[in-house]
Protein backbone atom coordinates (compact mmCIF):
# COMPACT_ATOMS: atom_id res chain seq x y z
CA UNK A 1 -17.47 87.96 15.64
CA UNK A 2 -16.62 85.50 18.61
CA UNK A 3 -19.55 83.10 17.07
CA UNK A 4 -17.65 83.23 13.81
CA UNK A 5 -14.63 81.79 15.19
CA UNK A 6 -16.10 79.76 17.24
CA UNK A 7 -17.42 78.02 14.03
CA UNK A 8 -14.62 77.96 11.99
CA UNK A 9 -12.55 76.30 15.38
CA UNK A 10 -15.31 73.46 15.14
CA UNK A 11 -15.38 73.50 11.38
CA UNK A 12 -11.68 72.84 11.32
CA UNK A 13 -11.59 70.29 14.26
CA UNK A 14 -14.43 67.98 12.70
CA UNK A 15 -11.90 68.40 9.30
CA UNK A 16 -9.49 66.86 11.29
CA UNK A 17 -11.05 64.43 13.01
CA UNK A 18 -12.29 63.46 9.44
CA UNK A 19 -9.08 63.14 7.97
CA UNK A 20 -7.80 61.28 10.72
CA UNK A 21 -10.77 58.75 10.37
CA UNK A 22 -9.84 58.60 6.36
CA UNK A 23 -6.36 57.77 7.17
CA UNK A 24 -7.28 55.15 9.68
CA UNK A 25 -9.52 53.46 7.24
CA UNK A 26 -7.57 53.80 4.60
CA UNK A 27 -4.62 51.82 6.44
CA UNK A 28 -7.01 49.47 8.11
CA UNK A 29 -8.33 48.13 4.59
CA UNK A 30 -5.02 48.04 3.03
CA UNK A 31 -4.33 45.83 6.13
CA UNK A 32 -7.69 43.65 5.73
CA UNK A 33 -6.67 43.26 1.76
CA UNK A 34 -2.94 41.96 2.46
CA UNK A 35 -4.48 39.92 5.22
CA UNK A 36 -7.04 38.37 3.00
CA UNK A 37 -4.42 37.84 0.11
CA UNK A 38 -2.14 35.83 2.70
CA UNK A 39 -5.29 33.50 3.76
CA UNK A 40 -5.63 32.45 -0.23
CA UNK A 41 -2.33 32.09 -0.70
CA UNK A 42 -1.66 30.26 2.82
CA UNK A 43 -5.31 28.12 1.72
CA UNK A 44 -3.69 27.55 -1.99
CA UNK A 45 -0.33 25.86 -0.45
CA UNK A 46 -2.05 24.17 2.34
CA UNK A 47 -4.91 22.87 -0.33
CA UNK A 48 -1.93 22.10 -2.54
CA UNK A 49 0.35 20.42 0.07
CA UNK A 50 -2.99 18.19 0.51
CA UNK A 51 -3.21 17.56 -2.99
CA UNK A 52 0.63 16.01 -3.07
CA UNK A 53 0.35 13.96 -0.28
CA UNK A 54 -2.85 12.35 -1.19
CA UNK A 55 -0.92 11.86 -5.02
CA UNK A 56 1.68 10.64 -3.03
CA UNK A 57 -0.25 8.17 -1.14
CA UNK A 58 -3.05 6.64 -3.25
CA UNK A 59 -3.57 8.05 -6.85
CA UNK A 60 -2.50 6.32 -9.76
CA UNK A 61 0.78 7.75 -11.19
CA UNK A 62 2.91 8.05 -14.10
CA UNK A 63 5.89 7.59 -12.07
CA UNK A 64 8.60 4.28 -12.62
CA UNK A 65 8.14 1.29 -10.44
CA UNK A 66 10.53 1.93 -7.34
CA UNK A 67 13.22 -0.77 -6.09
CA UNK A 68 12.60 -4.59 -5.28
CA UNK A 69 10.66 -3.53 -1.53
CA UNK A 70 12.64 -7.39 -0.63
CA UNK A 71 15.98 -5.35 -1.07
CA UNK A 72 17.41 -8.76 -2.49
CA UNK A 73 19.94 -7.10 -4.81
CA UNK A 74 19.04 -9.41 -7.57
CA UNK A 75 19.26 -12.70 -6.34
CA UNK A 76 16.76 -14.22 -7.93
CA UNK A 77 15.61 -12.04 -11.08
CA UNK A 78 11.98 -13.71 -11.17
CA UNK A 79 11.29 -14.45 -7.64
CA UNK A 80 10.04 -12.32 -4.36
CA UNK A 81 9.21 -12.91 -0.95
CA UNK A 82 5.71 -11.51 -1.57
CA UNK A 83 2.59 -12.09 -3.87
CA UNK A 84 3.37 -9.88 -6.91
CA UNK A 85 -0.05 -8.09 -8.25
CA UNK A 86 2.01 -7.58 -11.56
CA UNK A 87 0.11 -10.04 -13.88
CA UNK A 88 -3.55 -8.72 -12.07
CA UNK A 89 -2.40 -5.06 -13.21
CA UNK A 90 -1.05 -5.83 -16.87
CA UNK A 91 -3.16 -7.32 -19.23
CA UNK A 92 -1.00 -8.29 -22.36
CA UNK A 93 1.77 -10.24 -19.53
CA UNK A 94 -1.04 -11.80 -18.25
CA UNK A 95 -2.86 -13.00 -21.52
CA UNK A 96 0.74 -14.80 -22.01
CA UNK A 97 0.87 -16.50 -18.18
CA UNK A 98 -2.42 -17.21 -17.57
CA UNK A 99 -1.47 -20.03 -15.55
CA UNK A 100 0.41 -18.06 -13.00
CA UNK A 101 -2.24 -15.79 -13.11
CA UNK A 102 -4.67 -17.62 -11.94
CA UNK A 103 -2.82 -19.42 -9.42
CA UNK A 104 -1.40 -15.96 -7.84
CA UNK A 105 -5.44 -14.86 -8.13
CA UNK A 106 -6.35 -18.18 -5.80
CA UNK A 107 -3.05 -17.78 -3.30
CA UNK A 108 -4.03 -13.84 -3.01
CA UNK A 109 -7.51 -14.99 -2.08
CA UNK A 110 -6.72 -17.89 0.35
CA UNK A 111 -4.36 -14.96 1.96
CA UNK A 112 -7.18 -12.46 1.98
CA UNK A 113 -9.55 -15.13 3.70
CA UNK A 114 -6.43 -16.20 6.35
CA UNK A 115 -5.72 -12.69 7.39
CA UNK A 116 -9.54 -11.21 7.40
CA UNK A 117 -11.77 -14.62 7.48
CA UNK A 118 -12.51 -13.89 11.23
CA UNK A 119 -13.18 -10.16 11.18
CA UNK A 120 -16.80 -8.85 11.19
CA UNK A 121 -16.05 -6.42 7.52
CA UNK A 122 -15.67 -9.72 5.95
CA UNK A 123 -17.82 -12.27 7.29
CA UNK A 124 -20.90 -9.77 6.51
CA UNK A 125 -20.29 -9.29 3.68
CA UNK A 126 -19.56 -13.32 2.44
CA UNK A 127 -22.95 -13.98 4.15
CA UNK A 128 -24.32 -11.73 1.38
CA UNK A 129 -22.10 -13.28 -1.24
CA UNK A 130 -20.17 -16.24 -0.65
CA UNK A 131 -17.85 -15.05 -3.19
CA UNK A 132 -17.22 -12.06 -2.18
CA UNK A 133 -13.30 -12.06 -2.57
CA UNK A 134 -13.67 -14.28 -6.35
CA UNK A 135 -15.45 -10.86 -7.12
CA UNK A 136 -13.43 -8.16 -5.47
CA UNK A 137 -10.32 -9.96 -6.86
CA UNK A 138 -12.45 -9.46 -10.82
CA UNK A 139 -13.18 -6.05 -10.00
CA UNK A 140 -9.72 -5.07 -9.00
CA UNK A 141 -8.23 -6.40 -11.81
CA UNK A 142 -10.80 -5.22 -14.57
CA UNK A 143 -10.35 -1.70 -12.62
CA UNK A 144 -6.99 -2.16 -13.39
CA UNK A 145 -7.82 -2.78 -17.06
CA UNK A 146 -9.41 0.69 -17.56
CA UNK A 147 -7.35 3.36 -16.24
CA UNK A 148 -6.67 5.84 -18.45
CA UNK A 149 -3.83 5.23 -20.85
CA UNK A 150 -0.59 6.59 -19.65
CA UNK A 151 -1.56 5.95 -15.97
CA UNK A 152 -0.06 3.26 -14.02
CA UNK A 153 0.07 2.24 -10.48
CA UNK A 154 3.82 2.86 -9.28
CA UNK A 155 3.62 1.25 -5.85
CA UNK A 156 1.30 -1.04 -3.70
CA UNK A 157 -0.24 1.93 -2.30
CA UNK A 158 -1.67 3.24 -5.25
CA UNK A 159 -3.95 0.43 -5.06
CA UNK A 160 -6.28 2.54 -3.29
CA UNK A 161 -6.81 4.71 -6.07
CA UNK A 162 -8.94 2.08 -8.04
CA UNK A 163 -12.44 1.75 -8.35
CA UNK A 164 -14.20 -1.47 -8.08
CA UNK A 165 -17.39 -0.26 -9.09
CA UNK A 166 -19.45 -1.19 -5.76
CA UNK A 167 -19.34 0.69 -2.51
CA UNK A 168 -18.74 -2.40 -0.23
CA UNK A 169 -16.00 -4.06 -2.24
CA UNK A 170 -14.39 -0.59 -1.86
CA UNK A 171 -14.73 -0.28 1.50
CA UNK A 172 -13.65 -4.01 2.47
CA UNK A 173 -10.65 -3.47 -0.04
CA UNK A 174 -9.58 -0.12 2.05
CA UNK A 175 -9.31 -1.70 5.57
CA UNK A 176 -7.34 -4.81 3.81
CA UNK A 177 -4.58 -1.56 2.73
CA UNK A 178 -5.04 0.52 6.00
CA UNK A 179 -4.96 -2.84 8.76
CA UNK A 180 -5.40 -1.73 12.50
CA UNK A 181 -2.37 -3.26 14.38
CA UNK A 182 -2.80 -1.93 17.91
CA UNK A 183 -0.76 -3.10 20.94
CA UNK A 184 -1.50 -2.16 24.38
CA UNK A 185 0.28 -1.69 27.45
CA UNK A 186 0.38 -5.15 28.18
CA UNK A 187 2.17 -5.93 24.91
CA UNK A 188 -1.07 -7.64 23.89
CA UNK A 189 -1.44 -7.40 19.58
CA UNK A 190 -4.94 -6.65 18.65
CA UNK A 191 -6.65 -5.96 15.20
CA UNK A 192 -5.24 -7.03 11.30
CA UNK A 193 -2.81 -6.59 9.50
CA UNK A 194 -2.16 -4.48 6.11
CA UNK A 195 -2.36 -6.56 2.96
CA UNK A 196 0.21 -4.27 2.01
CA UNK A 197 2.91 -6.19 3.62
CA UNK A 198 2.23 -9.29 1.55
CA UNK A 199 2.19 -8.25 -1.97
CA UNK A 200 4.60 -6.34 -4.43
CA UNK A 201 3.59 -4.59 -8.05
CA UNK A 202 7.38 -5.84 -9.01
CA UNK A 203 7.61 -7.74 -12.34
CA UNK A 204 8.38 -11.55 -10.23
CA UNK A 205 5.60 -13.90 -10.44
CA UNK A 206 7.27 -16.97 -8.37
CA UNK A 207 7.07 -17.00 -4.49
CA UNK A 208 10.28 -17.43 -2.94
CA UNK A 209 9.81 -19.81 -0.05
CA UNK A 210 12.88 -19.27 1.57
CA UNK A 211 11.95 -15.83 2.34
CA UNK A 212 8.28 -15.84 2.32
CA UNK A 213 6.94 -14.48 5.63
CA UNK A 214 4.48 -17.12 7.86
CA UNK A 215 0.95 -16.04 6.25
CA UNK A 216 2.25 -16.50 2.75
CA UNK A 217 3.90 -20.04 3.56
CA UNK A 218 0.79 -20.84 4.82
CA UNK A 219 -1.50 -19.76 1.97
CA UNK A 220 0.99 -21.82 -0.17
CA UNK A 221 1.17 -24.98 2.22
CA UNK A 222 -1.98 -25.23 4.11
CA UNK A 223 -0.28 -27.16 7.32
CA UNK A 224 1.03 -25.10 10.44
CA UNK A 225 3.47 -27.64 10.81
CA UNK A 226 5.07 -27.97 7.52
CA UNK A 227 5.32 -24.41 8.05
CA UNK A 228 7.36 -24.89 10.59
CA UNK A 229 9.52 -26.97 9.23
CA UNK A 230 10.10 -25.25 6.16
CA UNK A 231 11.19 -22.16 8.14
CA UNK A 232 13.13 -24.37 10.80
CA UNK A 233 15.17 -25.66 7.53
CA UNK A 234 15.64 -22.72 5.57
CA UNK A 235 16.99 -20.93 9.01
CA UNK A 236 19.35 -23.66 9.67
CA UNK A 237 20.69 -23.50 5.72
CA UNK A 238 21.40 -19.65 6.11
CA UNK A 239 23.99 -20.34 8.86
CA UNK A 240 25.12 -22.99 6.87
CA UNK A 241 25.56 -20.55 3.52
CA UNK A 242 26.52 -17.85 5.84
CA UNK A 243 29.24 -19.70 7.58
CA UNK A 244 30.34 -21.03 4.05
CA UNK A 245 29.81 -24.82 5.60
CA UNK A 246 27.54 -25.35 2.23
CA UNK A 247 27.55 -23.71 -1.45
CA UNK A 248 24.41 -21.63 -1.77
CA UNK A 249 23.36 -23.56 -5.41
CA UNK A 250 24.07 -27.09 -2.94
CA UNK A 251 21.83 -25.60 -0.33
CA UNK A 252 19.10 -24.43 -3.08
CA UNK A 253 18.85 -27.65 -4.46
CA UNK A 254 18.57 -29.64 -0.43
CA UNK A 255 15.83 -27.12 0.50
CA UNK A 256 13.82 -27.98 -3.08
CA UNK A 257 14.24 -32.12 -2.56
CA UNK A 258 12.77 -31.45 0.65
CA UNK A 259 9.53 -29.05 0.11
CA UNK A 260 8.69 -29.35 -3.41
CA UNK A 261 5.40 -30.59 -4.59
CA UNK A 262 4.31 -30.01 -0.70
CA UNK A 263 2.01 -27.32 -1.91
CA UNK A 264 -1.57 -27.45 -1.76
CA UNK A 265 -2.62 -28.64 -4.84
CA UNK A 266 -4.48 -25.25 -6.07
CA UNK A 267 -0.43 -24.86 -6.91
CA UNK A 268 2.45 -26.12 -9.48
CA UNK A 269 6.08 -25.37 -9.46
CA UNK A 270 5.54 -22.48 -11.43
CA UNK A 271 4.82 -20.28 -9.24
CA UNK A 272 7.61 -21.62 -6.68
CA UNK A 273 11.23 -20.76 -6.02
CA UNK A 274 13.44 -22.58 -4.05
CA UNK A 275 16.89 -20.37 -4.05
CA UNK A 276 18.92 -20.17 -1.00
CA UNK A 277 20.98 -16.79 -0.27
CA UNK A 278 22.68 -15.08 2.38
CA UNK A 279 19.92 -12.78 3.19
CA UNK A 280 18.44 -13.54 6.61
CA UNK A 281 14.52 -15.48 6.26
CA UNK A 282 14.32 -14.34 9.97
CA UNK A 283 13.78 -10.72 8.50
CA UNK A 284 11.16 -11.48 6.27
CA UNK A 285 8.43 -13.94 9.02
């Protein structure tokens, strides 16, 4: 008799302890299931949030244009202070300027060699091909020419979403973009600079030389100290135009007497614009 409820006290402890082990699991995987449904969830926004900014960065878009990046308010509807890649990205504008094409294909080049002539990603690779930029200049542009239709490039930075078709043009093209502008304690300036801050996808295919920075005026000019000059003048007219000593139209027309047909002779006057404004050239160097 005492064996018999001996058992049935064991039987019924061991049901409990059972139970108790049930529940445990039971709670413990319904834990583990709503844990592992937060990781793909928190891994679907995180993978997603990737997605956007790398959308946002470098792939070709349907999105508008944005603003004028010179923030000149319209002052001169055809002009900017940069190299527009406009004409390189549209095909049927192009076929019609072919002139300015060309000419903005040869100053973007001459830029390219300025800015990057001296540093070792370049300089390999024009030992292999001496015209190395001619053909990553093609190659951007015929990229251009094949996106898919109803994709367009909204903004200088999507320019890293094209393909040239050959692994070294795409790499040299990528450090152009990125630059590596370092500055160390001393205050010493060390590496390139983006290409980024010299060119514009806006619809203006003339230069304006009063607010072209000092790389583009010399890609344009070709002598340090006509350079100099020309941005010694042009500073001088905007306190003149600021101070209202001088029309802006009079001061337009001084600054053009005085640097027209200056240019290197890869360039005409079509590709030049001479208009004065209030907007400081200080800002733009």
């Amino acid at each position: 008799m005492n064996v018999l409820i001996f058992v049935t006290t064991m039987l019924m402890l061991l049901a409990v302890m059972t139970y108790a082990r049930i529940e445990s699991y039971r709670d413990f995987s319904g834990f583990k299931s709503q844990f592992e449904m937060y990781m793909r969830e928190t891994e679907r926004s995180y993978s997603n949030e990737i997605q956007e900014k790398r959308y946002q960065n470098t792939a070709a878009s349907k999105r508008k244009p944005g603003p004028d990046p010179d923030n000149q308010k319209k002052e001169s509807e055809k002009a900017c202070s940069r190299i527009s890649f406009y004409l390189f990205l549209n095909k049927k504008d192009r076929d019609s300027k072919l002139s300015q094409y060309q000419q903005l294909l040869e100053l973007t080049k001459i830029l390219m060699q300025d800015l990057y002539g001296e540093d070792e990603f370049l300089k390999k690779a024009e030992e292999k091909r001496p015209d190395f930029l001619d053909a990553l200049l093609n190659a951007l542009v015929t990229s251009a020419d094949t996106l898919p239709k109803g994709i367009t490039l909204a903004s200088p930075v999507d320019l890293a979403s094209l393909d040239l078709d050959d692994e070294e043009m795409n790499t040299v093209f990528y450090r152009m973009l990125k630059g590596t502008i370092e500055i160390d304690a001393k205050g010493t300036v060390d590496g390139y600079p983006s290409i980024l801050e010299y060119i514009t996808l806006v619809n203006k295919t003339k230069i304006r030389v009063y607010l072209a920075s000092t790389p583009l005026l010399y890609a344009l000019y070709g002598s340090p100290e006509l350079v100099e000059e020309i941005k010694k003048e042009r500073n001088t007219l905007y306190r003149m135009v600021k101070d209202e000593e001088i029309e802006k139209e009079q001061a337009s027309v001084q600054f053009q007497d005085l640097f027209r047909g200056k240019q290197r002779p890869n360039f005409d006057d079509s590709i030049l614009d001479f208009s004065i404004s209030k907007s400081n050239p200080r800002d733009y160097d």
